[in-house]
PDB file of N, CA and C in Angstrom:
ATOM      1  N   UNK A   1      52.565 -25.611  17.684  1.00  0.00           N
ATOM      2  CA  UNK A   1      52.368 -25.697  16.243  1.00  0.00           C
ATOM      3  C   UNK A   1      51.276 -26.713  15.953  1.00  0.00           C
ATOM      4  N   UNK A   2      50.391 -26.629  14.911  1.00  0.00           N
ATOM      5  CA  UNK A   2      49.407 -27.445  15.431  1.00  0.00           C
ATOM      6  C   UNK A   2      49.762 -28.314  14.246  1.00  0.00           C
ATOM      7  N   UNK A   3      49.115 -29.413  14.612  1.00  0.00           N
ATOM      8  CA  UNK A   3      49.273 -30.887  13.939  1.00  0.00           C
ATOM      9  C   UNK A   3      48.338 -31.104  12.538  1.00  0.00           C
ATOM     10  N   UNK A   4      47.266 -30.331  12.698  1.00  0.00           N
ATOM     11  CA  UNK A   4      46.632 -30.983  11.460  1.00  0.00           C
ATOM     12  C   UNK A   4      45.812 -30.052  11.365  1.00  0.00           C
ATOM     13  N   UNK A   5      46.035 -29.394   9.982  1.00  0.00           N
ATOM     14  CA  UNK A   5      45.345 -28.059   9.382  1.00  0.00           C
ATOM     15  C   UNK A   5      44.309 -28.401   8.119  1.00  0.00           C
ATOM     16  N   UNK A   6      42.949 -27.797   8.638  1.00  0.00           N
ATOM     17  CA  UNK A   6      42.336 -28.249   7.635  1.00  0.00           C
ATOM     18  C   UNK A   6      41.974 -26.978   6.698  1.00  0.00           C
ATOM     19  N   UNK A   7      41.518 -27.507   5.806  1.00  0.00           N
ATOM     20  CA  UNK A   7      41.154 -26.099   4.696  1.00  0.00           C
ATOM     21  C   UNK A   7      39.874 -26.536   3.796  1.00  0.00           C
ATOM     22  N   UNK A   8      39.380 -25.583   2.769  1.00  0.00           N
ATOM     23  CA  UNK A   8      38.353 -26.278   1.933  1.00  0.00           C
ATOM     24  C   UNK A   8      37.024 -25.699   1.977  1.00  0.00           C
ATOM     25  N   UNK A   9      36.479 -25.471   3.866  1.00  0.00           N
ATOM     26  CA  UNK A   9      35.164 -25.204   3.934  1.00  0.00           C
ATOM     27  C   UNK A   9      34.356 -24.208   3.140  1.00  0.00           C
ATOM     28  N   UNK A  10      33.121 -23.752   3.319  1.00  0.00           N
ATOM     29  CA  UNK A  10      32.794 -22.731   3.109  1.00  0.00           C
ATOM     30  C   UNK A  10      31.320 -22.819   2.577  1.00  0.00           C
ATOM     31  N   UNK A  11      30.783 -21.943   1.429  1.00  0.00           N
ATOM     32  CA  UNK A  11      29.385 -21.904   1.592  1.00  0.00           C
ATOM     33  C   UNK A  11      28.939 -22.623   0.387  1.00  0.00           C
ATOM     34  N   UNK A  12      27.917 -23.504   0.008  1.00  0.00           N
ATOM     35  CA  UNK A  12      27.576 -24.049  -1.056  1.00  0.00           C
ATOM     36  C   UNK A  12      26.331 -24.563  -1.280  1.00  0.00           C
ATOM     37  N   UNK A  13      25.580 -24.302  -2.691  1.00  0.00           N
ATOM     38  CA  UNK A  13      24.184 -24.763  -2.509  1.00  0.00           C
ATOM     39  C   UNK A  13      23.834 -26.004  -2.410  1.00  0.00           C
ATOM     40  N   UNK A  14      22.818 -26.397  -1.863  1.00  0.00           N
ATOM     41  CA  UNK A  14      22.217 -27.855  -1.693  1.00  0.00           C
ATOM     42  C   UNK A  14      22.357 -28.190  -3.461  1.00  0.00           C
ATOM     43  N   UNK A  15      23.089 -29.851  -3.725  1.00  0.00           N
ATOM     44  CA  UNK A  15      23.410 -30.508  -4.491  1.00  0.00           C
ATOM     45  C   UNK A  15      24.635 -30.083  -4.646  1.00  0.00           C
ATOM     46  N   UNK A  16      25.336 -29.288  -4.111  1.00  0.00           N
ATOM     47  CA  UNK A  16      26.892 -28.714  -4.709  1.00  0.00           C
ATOM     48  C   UNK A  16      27.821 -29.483  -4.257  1.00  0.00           C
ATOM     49  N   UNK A  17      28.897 -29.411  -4.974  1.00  0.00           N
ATOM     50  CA  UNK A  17      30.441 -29.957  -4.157  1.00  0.00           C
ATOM     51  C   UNK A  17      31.658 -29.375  -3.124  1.00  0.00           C
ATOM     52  N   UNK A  18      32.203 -30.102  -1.961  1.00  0.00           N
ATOM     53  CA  UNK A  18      32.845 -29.284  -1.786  1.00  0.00           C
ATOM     54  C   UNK A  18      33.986 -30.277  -1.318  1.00  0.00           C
ATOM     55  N   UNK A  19      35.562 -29.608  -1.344  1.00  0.00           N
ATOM     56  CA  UNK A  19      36.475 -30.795  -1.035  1.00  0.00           C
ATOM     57  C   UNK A  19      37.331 -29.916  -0.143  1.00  0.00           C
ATOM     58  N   UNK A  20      37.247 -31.432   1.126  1.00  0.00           N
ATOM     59  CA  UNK A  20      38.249 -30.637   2.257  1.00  0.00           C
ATOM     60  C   UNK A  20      39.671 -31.237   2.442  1.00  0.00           C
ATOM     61  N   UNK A  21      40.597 -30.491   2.944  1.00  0.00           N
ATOM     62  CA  UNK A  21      42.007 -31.070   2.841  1.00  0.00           C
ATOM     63  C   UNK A  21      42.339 -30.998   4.208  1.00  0.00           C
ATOM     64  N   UNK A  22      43.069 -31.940   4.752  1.00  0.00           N
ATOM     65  CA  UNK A  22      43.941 -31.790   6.110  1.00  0.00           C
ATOM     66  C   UNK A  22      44.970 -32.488   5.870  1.00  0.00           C
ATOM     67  N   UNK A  23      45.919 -31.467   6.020  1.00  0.00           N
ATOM     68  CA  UNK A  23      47.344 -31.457   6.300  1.00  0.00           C
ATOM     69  C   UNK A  23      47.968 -31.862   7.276  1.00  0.00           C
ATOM     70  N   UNK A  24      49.057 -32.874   7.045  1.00  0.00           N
ATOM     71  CA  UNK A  24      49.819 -33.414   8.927  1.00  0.00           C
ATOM     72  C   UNK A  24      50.862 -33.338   8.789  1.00  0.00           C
ATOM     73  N   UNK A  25      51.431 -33.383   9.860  1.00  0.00           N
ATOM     74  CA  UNK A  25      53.097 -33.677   9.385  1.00  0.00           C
ATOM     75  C   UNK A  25      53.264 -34.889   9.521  1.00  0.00           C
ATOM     76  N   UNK A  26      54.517 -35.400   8.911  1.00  0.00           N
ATOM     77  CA  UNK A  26      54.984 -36.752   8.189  1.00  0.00           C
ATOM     78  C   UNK A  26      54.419 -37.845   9.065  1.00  0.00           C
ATOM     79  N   UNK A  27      54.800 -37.415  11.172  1.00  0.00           N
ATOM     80  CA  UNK A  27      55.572 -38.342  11.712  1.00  0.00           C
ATOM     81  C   UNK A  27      53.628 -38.696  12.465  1.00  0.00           C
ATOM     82  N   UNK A  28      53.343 -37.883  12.405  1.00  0.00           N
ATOM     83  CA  UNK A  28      51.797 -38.211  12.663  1.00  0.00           C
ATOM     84  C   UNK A  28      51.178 -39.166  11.091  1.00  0.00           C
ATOM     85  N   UNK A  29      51.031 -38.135  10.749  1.00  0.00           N
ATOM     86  CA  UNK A  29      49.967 -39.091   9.042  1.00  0.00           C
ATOM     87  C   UNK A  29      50.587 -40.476   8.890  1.00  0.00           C
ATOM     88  N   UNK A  30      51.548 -40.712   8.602  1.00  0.00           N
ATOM     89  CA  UNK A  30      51.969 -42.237   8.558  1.00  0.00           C
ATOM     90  C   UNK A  30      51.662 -43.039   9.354  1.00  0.00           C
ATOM     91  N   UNK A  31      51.931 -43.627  10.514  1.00  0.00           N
ATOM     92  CA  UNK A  31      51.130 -44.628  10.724  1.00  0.00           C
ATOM     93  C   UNK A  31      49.288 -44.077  11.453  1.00  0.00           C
ATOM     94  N   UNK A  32      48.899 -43.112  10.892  1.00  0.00           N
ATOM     95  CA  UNK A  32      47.740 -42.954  11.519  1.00  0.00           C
ATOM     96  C   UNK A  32      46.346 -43.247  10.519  1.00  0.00           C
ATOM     97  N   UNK A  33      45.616 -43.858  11.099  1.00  0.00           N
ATOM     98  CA  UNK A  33      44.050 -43.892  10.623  1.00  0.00           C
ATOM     99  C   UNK A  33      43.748 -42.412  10.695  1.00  0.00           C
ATOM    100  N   UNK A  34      43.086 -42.145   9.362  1.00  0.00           N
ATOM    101  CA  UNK A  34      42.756 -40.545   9.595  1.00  0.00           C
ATOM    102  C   UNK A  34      40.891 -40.700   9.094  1.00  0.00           C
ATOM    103  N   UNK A  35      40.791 -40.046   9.820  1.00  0.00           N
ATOM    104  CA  UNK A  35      39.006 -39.521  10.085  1.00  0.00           C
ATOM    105  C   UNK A  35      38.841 -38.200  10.104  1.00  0.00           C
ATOM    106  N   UNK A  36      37.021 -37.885   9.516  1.00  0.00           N
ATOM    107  CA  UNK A  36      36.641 -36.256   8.994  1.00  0.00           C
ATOM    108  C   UNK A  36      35.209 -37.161  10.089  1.00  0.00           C
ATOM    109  N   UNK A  37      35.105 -35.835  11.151  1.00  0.00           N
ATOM    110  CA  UNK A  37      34.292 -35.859  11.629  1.00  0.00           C
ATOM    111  C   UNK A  37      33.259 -34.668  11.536  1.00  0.00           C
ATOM    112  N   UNK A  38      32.515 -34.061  12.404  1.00  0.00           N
ATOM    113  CA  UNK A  38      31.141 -32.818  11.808  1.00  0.00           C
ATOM    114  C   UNK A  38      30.901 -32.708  13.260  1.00  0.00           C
ATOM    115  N   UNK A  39      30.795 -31.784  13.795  1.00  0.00           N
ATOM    116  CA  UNK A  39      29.604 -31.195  14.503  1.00  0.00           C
ATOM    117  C   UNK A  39      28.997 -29.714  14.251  1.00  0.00           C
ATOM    118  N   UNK A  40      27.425 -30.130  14.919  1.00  0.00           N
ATOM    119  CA  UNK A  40      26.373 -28.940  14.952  1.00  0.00           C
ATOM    120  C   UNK A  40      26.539 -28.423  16.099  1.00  0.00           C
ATOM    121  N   UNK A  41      25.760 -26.992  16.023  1.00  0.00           N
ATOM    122  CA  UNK A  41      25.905 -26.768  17.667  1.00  0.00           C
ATOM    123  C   UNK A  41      24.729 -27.689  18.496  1.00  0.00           C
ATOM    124  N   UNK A  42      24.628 -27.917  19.640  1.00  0.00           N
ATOM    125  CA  UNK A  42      23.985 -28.475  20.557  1.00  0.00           C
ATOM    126  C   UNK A  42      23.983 -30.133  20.590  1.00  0.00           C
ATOM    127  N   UNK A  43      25.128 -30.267  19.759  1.00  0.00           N
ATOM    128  CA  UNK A  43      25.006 -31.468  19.240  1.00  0.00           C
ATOM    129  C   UNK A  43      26.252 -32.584  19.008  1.00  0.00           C
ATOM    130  N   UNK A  44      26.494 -33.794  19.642  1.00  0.00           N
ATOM    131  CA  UNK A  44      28.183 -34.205  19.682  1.00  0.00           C
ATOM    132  C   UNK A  44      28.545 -34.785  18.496  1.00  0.00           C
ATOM    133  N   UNK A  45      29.830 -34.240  18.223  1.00  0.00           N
ATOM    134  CA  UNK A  45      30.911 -34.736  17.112  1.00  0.00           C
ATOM    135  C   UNK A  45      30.841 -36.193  17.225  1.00  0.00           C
ATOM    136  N   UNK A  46      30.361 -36.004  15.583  1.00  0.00           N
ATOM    137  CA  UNK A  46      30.016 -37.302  15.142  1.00  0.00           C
ATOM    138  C   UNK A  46      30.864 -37.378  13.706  1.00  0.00           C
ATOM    139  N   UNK A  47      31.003 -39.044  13.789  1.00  0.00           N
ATOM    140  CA  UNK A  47      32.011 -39.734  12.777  1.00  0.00           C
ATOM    141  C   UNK A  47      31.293 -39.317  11.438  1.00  0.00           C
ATOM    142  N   UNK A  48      31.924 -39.333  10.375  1.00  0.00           N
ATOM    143  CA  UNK A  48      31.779 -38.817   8.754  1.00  0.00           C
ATOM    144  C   UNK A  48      32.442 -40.152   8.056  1.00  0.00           C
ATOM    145  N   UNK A  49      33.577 -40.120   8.141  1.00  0.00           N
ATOM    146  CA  UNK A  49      34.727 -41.292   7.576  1.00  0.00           C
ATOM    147  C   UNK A  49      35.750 -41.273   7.950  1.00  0.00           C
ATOM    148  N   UNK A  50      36.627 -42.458   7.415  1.00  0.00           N
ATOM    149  CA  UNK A  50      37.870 -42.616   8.240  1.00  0.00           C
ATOM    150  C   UNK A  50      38.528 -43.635   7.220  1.00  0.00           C
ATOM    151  N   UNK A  51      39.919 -43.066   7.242  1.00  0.00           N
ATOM    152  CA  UNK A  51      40.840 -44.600   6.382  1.00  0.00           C
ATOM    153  C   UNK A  51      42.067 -44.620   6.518  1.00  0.00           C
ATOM    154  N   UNK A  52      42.324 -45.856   6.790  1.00  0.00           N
ATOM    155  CA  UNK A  52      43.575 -46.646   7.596  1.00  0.00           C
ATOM    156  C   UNK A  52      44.625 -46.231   6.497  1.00  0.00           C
ATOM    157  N   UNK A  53      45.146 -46.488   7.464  1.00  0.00           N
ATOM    158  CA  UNK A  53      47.068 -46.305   6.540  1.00  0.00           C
ATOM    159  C   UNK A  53      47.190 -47.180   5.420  1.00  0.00           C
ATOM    160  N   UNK A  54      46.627 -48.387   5.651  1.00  0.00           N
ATOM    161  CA  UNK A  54      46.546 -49.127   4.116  1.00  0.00           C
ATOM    162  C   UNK A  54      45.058 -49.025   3.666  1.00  0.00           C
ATOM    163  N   UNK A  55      44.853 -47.816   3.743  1.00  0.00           N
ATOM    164  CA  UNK A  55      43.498 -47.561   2.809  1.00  0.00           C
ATOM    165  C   UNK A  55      42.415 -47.633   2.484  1.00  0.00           C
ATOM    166  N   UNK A  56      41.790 -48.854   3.645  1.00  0.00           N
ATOM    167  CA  UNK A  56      40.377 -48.823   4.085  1.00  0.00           C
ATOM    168  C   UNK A  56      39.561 -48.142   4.443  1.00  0.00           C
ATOM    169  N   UNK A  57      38.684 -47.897   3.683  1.00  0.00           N
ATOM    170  CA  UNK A  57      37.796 -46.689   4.570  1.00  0.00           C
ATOM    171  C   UNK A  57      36.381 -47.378   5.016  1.00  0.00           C
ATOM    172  N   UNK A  58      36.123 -46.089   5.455  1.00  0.00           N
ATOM    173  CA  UNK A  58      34.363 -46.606   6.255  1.00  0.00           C
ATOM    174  C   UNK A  58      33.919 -45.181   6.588  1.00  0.00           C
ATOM    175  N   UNK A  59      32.336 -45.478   6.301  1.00  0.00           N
ATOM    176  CA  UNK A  59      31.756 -44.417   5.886  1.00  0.00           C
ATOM    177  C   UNK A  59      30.125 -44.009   7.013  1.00  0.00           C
ATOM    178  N   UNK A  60      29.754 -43.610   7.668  1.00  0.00           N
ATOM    179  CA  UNK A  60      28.340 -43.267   8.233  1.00  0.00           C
ATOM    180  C   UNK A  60      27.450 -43.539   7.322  1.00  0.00           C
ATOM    181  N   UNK A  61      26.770 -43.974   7.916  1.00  0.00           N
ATOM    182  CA  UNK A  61      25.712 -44.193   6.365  1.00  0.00           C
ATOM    183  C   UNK A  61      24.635 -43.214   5.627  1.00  0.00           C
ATOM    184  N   UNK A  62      25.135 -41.898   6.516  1.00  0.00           N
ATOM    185  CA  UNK A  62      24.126 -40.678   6.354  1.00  0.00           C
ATOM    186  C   UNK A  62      25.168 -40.576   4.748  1.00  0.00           C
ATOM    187  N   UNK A  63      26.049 -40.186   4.717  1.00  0.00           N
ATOM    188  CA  UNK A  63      26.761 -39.915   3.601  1.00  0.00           C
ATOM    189  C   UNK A  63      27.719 -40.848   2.345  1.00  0.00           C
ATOM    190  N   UNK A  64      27.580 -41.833   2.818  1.00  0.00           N
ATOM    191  CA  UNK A  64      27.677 -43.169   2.130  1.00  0.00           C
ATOM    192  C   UNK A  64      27.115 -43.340   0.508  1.00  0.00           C
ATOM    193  N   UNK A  65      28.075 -43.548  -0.298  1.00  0.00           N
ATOM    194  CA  UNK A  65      27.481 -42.654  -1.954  1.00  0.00           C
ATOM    195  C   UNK A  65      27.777 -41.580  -2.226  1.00  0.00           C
ATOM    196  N   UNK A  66      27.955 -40.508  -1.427  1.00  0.00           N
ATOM    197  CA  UNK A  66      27.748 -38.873  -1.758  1.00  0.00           C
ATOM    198  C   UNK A  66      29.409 -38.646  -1.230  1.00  0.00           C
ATOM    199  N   UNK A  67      29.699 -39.324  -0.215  1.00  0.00           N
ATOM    200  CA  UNK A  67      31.115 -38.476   0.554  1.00  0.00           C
ATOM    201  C   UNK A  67      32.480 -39.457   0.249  1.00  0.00           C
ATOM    202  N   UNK A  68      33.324 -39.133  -0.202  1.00  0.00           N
ATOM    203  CA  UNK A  68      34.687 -40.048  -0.397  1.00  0.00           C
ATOM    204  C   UNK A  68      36.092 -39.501   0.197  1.00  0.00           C
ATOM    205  N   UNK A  69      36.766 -40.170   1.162  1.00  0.00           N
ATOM    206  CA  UNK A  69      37.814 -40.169   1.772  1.00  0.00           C
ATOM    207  C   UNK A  69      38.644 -40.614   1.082  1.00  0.00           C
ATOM    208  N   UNK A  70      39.676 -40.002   0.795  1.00  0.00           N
ATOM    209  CA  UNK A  70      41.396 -40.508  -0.036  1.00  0.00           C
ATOM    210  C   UNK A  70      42.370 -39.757   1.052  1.00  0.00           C
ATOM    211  N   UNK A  71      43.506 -40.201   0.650  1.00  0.00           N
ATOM    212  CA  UNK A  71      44.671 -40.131   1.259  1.00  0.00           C
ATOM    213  C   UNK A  71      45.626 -39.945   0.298  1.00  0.00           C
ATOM    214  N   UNK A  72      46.627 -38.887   0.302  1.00  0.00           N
ATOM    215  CA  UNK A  72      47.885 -38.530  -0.303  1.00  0.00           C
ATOM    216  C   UNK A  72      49.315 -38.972   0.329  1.00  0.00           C
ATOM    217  N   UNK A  73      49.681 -39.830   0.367  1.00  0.00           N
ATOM    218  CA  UNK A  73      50.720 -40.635   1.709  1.00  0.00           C
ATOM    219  C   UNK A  73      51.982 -39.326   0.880  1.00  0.00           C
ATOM    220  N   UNK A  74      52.124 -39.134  -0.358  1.00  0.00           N
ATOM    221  CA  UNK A  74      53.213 -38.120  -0.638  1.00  0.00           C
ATOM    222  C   UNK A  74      53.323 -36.910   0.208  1.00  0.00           C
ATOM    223  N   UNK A  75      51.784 -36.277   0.237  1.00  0.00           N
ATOM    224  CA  UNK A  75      51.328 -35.312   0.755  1.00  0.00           C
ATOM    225  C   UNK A  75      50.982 -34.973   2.102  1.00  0.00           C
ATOM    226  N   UNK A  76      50.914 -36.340   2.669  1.00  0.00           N
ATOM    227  CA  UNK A  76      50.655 -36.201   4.184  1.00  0.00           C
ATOM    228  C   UNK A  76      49.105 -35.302   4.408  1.00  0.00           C
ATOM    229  N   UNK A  77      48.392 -35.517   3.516  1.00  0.00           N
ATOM    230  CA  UNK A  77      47.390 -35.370   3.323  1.00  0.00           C
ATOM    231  C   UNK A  77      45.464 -36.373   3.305  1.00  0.00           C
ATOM    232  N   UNK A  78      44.882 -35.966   4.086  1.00  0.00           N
ATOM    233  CA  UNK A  78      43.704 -36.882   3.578  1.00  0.00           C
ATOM    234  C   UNK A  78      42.426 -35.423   3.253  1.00  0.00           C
ATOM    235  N   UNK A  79      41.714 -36.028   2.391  1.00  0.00           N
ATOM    236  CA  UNK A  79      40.985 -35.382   1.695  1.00  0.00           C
ATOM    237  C   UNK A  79      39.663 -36.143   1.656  1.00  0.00           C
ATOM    238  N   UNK A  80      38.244 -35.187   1.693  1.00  0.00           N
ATOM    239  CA  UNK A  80      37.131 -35.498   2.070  1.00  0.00           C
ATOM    240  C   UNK A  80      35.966 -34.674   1.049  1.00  0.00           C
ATOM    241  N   UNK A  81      35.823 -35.439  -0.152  1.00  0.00           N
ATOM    242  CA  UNK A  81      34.919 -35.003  -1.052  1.00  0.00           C
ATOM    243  C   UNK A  81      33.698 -35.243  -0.907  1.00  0.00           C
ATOM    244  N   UNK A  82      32.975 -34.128  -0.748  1.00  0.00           N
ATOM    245  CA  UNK A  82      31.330 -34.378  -0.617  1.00  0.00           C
ATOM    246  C   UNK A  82      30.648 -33.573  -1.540  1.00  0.00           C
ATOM    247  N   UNK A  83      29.786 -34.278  -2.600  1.00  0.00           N
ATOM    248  CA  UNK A  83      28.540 -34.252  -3.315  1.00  0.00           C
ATOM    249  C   UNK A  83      27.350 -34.527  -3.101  1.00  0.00           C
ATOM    250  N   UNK A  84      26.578 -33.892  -3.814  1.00  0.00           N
ATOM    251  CA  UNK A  84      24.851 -33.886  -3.402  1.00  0.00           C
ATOM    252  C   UNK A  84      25.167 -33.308  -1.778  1.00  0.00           C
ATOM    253  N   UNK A  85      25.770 -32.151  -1.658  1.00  0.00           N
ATOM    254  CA  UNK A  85      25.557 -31.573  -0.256  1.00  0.00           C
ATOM    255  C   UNK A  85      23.873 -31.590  -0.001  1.00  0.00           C
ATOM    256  N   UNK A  86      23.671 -31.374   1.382  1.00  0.00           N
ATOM    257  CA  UNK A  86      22.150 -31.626   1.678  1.00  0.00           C
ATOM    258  C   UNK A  86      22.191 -30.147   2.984  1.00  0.00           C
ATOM    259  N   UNK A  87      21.258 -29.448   3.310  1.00  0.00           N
ATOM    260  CA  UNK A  87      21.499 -28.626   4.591  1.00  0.00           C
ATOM    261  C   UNK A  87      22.116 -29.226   5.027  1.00  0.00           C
ATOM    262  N   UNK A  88      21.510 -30.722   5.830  1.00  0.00           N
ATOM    263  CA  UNK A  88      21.721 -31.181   6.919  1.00  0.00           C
ATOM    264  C   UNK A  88      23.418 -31.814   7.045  1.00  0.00           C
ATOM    265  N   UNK A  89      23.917 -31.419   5.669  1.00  0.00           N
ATOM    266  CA  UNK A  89      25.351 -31.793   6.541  1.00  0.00           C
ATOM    267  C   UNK A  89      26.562 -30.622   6.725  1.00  0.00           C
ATOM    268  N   UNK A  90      25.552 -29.473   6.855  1.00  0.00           N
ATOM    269  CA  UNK A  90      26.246 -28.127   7.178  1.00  0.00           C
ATOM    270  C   UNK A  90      26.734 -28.244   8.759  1.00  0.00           C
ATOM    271  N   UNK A  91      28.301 -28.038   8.733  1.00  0.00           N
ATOM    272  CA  UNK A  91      28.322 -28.451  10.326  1.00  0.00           C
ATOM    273  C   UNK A  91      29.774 -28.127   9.884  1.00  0.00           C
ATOM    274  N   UNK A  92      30.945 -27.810  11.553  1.00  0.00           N
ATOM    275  CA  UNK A  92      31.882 -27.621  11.463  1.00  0.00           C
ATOM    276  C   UNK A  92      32.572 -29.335  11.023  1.00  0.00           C
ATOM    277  N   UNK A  93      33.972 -29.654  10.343  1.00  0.00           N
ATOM    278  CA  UNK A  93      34.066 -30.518   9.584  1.00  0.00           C
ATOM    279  C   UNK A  93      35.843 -30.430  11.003  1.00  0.00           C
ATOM    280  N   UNK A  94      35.866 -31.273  11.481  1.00  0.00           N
ATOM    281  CA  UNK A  94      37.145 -31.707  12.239  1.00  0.00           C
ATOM    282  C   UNK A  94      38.143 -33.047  11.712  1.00  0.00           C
ATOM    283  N   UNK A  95      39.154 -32.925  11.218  1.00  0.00           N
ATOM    284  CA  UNK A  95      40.094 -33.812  10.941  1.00  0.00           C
ATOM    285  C   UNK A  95      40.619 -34.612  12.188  1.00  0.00           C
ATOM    286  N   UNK A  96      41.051 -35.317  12.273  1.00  0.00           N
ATOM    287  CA  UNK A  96      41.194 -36.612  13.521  1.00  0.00           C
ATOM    288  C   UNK A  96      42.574 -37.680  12.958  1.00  0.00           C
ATOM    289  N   UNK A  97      43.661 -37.854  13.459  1.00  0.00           N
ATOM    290  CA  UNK A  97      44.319 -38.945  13.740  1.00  0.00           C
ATOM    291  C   UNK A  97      44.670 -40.090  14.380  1.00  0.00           C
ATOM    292  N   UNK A  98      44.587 -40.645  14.185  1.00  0.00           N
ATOM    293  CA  UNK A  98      44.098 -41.756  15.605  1.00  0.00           C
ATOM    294  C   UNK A  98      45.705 -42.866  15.149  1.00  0.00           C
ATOM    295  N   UNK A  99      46.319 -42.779  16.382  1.00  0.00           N
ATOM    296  CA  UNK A  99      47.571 -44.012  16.333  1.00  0.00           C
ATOM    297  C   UNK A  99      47.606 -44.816  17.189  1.00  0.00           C
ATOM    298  N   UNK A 100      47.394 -45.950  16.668  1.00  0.00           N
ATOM    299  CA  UNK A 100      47.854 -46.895  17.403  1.00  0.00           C
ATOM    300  C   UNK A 100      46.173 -47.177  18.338  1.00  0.00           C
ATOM    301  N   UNK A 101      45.759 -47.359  17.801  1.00  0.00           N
ATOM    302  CA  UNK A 101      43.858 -47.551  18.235  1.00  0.00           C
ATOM    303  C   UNK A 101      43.568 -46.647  19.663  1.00  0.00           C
ATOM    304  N   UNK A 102      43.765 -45.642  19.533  1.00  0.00           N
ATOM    305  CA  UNK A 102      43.518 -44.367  20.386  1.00  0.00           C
ATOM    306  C   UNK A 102      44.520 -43.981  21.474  1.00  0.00           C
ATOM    307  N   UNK A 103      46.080 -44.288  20.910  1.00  0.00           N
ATOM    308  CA  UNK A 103      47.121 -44.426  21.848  1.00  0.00           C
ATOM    309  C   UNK A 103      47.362 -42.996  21.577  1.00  0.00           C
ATOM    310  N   UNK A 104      47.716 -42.202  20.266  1.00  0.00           N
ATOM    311  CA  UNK A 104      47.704 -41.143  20.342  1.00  0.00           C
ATOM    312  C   UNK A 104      46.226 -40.370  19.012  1.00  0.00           C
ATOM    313  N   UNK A 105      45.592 -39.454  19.772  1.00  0.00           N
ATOM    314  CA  UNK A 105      44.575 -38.953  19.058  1.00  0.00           C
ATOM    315  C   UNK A 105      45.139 -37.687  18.949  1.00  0.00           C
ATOM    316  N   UNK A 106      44.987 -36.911  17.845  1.00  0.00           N
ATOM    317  CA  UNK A 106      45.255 -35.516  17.313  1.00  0.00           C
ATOM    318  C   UNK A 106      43.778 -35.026  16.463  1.00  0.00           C
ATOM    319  N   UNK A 107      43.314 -33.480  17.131  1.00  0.00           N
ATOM    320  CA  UNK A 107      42.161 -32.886  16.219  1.00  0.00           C
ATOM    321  C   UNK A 107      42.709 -31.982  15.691  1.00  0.00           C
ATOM    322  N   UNK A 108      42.557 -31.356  14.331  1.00  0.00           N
ATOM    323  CA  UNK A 108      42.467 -30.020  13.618  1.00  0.00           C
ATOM    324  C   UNK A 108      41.380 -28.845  14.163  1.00  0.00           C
ATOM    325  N   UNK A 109      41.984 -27.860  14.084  1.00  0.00           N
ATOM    326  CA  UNK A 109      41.020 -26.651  14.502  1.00  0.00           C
ATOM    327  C   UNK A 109      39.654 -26.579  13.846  1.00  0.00           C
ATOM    328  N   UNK A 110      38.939 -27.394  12.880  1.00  0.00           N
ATOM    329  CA  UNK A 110      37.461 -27.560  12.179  1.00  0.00           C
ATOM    330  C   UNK A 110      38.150 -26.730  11.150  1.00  0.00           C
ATOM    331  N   UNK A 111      36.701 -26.907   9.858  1.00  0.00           N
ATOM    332  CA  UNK A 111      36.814 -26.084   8.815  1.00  0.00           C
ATOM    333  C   UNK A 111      35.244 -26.220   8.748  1.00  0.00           C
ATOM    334  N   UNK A 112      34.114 -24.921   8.628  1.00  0.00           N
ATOM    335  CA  UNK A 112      33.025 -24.825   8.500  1.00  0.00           C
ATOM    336  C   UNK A 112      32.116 -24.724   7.150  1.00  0.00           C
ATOM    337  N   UNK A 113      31.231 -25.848   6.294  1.00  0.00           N
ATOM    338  CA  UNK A 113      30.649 -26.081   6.005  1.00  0.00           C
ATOM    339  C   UNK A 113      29.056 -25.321   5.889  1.00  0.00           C
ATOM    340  N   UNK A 114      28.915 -24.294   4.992  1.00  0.00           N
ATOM    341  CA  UNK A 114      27.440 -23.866   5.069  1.00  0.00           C
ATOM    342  C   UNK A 114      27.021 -24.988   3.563  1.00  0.00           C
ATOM    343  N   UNK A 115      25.451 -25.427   4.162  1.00  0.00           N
ATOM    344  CA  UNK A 115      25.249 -25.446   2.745  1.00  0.00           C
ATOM    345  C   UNK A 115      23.601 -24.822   2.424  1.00  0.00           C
ATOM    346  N   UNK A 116      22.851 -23.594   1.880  1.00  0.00           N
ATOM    347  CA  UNK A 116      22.387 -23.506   1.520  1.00  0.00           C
ATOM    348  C   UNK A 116      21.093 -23.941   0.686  1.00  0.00           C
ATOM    349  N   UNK A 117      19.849 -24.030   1.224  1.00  0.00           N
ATOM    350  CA  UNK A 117      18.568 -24.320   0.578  1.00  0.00           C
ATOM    351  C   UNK A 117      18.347 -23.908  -0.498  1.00  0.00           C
TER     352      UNK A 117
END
């Protein structure tokens, strides 16, 4: 059964919005730092954002201004809003849990990101 389902992706023009959701179950999302990572093809999965169980986030600085990470602790949810899409951040979009500073790591199956010129 998989751990963390993401949803949201899909196709959108350059300057558009798009908001992604990943879903966990309880016993994971709680104490986990959750992160939205991206990869292209030919190219390694790279960090987007990430925010701690008490709510810190941190951001790449490619998308820093434009991209915002929240967390639904009801929902067992973190969510990854991005504006002023650009091509260049068309890429599959992977959800990440991280417990206990890489004691246990969990990925989501991606959710893919077009964005249109």
């Amino acid at each position: 059964q998989a751990q963390l389902v993401e949803s949201g992706g899909g196709l959108v023009q350059a300057g558009g919005s798009l908001r992604l959701s990943c879903a966990a179950s309880g016993s994971i999302f709680r104490p986990a730092s959750m992160a939205w990572y991206r990869q292209t093809p030919g190219k390694q999965r790279e960090f987007v954002a990430s925010i701690t169980s008490g709510g810190s986030t941190t951001y790449a600085d490619s998308v820093k201004g434009r991209f915002t990470i929240s967390r639904d602790n009801a929902k067992n949810t973190v969510y990854l809003k991005m504006n002023s899409l650009k091509p260049e951040d068309a890429a599959v979009y992977y959800c990440n849990a991280n417990i206990g500073s890489g004691l246990m790591v969990y990925w989501g199956q991606g959710t893919r990101v077009t964005v249109s010129s």
